[in-house]
Protein backbone atom coordinates (compact mmCIF):
# COMPACT_ATOMS: atom_id res chain seq x y z
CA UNK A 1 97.32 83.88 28.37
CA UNK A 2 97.46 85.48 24.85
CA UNK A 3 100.11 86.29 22.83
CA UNK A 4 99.77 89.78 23.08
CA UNK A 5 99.95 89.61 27.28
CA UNK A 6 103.03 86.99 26.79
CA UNK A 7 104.85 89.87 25.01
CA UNK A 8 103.77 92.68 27.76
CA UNK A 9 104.60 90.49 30.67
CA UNK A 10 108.03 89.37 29.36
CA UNK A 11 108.75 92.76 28.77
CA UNK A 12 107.75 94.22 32.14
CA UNK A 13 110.64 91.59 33.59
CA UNK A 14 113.18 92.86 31.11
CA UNK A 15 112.65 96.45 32.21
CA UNK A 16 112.79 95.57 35.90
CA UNK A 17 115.61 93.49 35.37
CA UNK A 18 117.15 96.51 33.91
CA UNK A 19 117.11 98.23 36.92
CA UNK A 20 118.60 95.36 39.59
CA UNK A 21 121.47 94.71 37.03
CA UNK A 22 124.80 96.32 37.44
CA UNK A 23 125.36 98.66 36.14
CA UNK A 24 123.74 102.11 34.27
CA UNK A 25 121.70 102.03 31.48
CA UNK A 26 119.99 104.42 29.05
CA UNK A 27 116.09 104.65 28.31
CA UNK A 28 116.00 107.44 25.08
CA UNK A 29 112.64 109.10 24.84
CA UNK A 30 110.81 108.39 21.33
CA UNK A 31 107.94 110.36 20.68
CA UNK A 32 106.02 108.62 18.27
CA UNK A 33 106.14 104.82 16.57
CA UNK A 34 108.75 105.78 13.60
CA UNK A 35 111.45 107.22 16.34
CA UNK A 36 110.85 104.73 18.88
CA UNK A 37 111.63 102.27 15.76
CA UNK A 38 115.07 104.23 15.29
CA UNK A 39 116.14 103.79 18.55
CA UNK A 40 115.63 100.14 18.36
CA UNK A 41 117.51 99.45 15.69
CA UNK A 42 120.30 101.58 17.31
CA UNK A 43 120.15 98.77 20.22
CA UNK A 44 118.76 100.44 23.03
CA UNK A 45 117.50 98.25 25.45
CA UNK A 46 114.57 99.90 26.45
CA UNK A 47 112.37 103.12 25.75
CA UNK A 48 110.59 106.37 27.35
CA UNK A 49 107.92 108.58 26.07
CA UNK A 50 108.05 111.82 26.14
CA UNK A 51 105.12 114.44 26.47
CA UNK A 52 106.88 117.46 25.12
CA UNK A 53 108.05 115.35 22.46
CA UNK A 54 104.27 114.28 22.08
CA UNK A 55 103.11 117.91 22.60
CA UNK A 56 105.57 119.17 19.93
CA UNK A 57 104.29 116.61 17.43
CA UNK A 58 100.72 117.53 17.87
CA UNK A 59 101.87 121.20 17.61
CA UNK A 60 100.96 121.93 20.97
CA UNK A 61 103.35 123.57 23.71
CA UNK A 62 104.14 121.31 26.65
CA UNK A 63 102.28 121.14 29.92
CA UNK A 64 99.64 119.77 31.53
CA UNK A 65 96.64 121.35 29.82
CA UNK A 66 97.88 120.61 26.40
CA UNK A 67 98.20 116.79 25.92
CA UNK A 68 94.83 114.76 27.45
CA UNK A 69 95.36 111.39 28.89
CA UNK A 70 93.68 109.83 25.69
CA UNK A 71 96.56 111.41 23.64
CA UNK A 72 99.25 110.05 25.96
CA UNK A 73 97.78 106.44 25.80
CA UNK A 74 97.43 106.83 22.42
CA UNK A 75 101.00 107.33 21.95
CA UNK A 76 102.13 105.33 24.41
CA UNK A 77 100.46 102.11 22.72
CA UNK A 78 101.92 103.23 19.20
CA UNK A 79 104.87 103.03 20.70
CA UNK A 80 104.56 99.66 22.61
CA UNK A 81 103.19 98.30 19.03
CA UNK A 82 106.30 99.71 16.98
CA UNK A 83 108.82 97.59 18.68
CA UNK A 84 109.54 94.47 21.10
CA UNK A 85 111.39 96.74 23.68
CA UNK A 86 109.65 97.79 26.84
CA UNK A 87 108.44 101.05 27.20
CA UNK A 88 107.81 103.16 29.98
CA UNK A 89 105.78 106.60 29.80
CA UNK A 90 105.51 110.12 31.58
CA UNK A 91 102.11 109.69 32.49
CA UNK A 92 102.28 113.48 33.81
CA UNK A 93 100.59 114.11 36.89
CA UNK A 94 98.15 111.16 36.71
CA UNK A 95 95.83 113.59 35.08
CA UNK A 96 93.93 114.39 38.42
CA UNK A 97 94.59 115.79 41.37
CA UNK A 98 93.28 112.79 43.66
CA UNK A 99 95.32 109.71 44.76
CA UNK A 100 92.64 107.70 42.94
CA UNK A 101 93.09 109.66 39.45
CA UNK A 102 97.24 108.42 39.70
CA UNK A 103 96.00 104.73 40.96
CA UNK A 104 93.62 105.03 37.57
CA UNK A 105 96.35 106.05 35.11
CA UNK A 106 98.93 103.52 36.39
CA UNK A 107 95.83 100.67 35.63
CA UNK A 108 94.95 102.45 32.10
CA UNK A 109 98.89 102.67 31.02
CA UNK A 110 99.31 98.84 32.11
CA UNK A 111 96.25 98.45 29.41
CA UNK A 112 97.77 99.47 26.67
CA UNK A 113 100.96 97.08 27.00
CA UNK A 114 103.39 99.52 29.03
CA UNK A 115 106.26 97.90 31.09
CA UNK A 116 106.58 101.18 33.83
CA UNK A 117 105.81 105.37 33.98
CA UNK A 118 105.97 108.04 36.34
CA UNK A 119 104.15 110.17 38.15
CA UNK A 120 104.93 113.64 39.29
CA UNK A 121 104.49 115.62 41.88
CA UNK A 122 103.78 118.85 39.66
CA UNK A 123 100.22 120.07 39.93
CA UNK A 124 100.64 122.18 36.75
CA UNK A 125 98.95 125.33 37.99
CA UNK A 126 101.39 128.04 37.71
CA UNK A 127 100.39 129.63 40.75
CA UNK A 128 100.34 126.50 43.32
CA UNK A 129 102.95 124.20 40.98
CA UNK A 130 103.72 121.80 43.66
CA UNK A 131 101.59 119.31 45.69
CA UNK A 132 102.04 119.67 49.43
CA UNK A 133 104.24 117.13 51.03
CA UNK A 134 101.09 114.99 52.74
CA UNK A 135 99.18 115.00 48.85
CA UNK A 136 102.26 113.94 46.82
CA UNK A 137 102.82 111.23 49.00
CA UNK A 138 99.46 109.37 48.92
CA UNK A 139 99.53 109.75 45.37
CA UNK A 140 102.67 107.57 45.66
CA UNK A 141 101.04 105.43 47.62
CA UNK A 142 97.90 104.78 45.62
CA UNK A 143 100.12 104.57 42.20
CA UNK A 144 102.00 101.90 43.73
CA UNK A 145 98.98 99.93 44.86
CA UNK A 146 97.64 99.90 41.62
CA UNK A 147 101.00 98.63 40.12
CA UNK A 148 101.79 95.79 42.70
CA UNK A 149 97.70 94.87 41.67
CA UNK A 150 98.91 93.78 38.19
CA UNK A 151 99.69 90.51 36.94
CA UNK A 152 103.40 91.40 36.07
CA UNK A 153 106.19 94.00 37.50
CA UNK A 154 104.88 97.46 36.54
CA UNK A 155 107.84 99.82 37.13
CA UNK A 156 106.61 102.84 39.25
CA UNK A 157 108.66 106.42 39.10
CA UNK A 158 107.95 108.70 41.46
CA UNK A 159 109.24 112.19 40.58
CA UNK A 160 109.83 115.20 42.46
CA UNK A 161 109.38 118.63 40.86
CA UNK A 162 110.60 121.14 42.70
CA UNK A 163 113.59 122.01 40.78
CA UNK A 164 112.05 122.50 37.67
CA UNK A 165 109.43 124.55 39.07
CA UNK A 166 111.03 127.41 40.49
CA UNK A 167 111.77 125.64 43.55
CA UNK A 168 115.21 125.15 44.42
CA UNK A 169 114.99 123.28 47.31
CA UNK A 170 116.78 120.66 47.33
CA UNK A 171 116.41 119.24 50.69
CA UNK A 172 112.64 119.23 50.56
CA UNK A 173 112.96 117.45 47.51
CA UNK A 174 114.93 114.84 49.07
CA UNK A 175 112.55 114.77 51.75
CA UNK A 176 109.77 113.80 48.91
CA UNK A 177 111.81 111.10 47.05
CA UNK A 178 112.93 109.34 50.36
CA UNK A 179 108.84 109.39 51.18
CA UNK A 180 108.06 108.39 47.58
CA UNK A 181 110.59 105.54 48.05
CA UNK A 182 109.19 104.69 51.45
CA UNK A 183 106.13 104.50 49.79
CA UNK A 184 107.10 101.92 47.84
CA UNK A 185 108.02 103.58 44.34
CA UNK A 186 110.56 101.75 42.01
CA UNK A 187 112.42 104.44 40.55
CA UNK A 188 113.27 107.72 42.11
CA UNK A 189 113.26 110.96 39.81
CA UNK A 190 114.02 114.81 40.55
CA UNK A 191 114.97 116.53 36.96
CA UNK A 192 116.94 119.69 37.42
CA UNK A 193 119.65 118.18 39.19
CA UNK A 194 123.40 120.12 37.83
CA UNK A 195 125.81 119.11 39.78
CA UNK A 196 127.81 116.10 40.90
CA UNK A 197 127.35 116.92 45.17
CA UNK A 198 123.19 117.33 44.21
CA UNK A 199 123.09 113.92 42.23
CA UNK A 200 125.52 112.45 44.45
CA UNK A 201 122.99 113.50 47.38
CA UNK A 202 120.09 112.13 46.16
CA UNK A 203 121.70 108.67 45.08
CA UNK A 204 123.01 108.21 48.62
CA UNK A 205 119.88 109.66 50.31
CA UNK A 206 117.50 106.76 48.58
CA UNK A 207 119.96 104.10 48.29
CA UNK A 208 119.46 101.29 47.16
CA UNK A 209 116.60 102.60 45.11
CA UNK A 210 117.82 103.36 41.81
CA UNK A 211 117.57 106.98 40.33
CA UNK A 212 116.85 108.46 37.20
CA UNK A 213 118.89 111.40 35.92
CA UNK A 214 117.62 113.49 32.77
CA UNK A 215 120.79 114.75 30.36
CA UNK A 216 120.06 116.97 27.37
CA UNK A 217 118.87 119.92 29.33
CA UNK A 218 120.74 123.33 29.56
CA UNK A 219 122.97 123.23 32.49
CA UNK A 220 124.49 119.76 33.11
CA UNK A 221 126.04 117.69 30.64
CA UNK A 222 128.43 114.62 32.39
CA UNK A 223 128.86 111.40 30.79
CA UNK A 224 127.15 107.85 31.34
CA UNK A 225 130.68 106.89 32.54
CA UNK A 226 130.81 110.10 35.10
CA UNK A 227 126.96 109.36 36.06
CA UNK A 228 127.57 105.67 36.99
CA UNK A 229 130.58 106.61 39.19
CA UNK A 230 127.67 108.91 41.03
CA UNK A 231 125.91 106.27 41.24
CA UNK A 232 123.21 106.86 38.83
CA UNK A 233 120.75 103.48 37.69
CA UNK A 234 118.84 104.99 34.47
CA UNK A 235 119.69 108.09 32.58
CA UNK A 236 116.67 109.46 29.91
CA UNK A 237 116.72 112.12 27.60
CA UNK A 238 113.44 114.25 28.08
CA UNK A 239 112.05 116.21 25.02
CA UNK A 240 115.83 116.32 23.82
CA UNK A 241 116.17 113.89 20.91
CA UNK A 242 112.54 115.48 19.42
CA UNK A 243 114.08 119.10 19.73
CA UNK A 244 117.39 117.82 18.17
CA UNK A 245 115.48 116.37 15.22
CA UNK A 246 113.45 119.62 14.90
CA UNK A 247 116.68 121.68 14.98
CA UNK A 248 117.99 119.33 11.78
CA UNK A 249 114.16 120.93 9.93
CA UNK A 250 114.95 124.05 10.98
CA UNK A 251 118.03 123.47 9.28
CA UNK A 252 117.23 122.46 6.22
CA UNK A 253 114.02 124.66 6.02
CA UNK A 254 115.90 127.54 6.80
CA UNK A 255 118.43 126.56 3.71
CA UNK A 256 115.89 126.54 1.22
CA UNK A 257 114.38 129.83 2.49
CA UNK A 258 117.61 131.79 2.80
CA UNK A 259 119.78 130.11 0.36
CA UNK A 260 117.93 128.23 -2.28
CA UNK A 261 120.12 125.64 -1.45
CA UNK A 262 119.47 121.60 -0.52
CA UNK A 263 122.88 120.15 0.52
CA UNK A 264 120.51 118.98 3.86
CA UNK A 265 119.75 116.02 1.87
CA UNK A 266 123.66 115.33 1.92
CA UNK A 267 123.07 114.79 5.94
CA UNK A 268 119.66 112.86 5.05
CA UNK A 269 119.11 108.86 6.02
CA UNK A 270 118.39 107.99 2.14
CA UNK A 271 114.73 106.88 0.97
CA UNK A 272 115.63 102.82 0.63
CA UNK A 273 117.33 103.24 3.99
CA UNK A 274 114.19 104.31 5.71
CA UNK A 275 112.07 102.05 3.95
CA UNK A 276 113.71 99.26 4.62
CA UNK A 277 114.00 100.70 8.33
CA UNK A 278 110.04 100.60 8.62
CA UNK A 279 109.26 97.47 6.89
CA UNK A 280 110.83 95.01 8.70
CA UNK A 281 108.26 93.89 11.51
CA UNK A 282 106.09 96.50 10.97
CA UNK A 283 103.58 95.73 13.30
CA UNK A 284 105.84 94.16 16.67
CA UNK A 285 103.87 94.58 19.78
């Protein structure tokens, strides 16, 4: 076995391992090389792409039509090279409609050195957003075959949409992660979730299988200690970190427009810090 599929395998059973520990853990979203290099050095454990984060770098909006699956896997495998931490991606809908399209983009992620990503259950047609109940699940199904067909633990998550989509049904989306989990899925995912009683339902509905909660969106804000008395596994960060670092250019932008000003740089990571930052290792995966 080569190097290279040493690395990929060893970290496949670090991010599993992740999730049958006790305890919660945190998987930030990078979205590109240099961030996903930040986060490592901050001692994160493991990472998460994101594709509004992607989107936003490419100056695209997010959705579906924007980012193609080359552009994901692109990013995705910058990522995987930039560090020695395994990283999982939001490999969208599977970028097809067909069970066979997610069972394809589970096999083409594992190519490029990923330890896990997700698929959704979003079709991203605004007028039909959601797959029907029978659909989503065989894309499950097939995702998960094409996982347990690799050489080392792929971690699958299965995500559930609805909320997010102008659906707030909660029970139906329940429904889909406790047939997602059925279906053999590692992870189970519905971001939108607010409250305590909705996370608290879907933890209990698919125990033991752990669950993902997203923070950083408008609307719910606990703490890792408050989610891991709700029994939360893995907590990620969406788009949230990218947006945050585009609010500190706004920032400083809108300084030197309005006020002719540059105490930004005060706030700055210096030049020899940064350097230094992005030399070490340069090229880990």
């Amino acid at each position: 076995m080569s190097t290279q599929a040493d690395s990929w395998q060893t970290r496949a059973e670090v991010f599993q391992k992740l999730h049958q520990r006790t305890g919660i853990f945190v998987v930030p979203n990078p979205w590109d090389a240099g961030s996903a290099r930040v986060l490592e050095s901050l001692g994160f454990e493991a990472l998460a792409t994101t594709s509004a984060g992607l989107a936003y770098g490419l100056g695209k909006p997010d959705g579906h039509a924007s980012i193609t699956r080359e552009e994901t896997l692109q990013n995705a495998q910058s990522i995987v090279r930039a560090t020695r931490l395994p990283v999982a991606a939001d490999l969208e809908n599977g970028y097809g409609d067909s069970p066979s399209s997610c069972a394809d983009m589970i096999l083409l992620a594992a190519g490029v050195g990923l330890s896990g990503g997700s698929i959704e259950d979003a079709t991203g047609r605004p007028s039909d957003p959601i797959y029907p109940f029978d659909l989503a699940v065989e894309r499950v199904k097939a995702a998960v075959e094409a996982a347990r067909s690799l050489s080392y633990p792929f971690t699958l998550t299965a995500r559930a949409e609805n909320l997010i989509y102008g659906r707030p049904d909660l029970a139906d989306t329940i429904r889909r992660l406790e047939a997602f989990a059925d279906a053999g899925a590692d992870v189970l995912f519905a971001p939108g979730l607010k409250s305590k009683e909705e996370i608290q339902a879907v933890v209990k509905a698919v125990h033991p299988c752990p669950v993902n909660v997203i923070m950083g969106l408008s609307g719910s804000n606990f703490s890792l200690e408050q989610l891991a008395e709700l029994g939360v596994k893995r907590v990620s960060v969406g788009s949230s970190l990218a947006r945050a670092a585009y609010g500190a250019l706004f920032r400083a932008a809108e300084e030197i427009q309005q006020k002719g000003t540059f105490s930004y740089a005060n706030e700055a990571k210096s030049y020899a810090y940064m350097n230094s930052l992005f030399t070490n290792d340069a090229q880990k995966g």
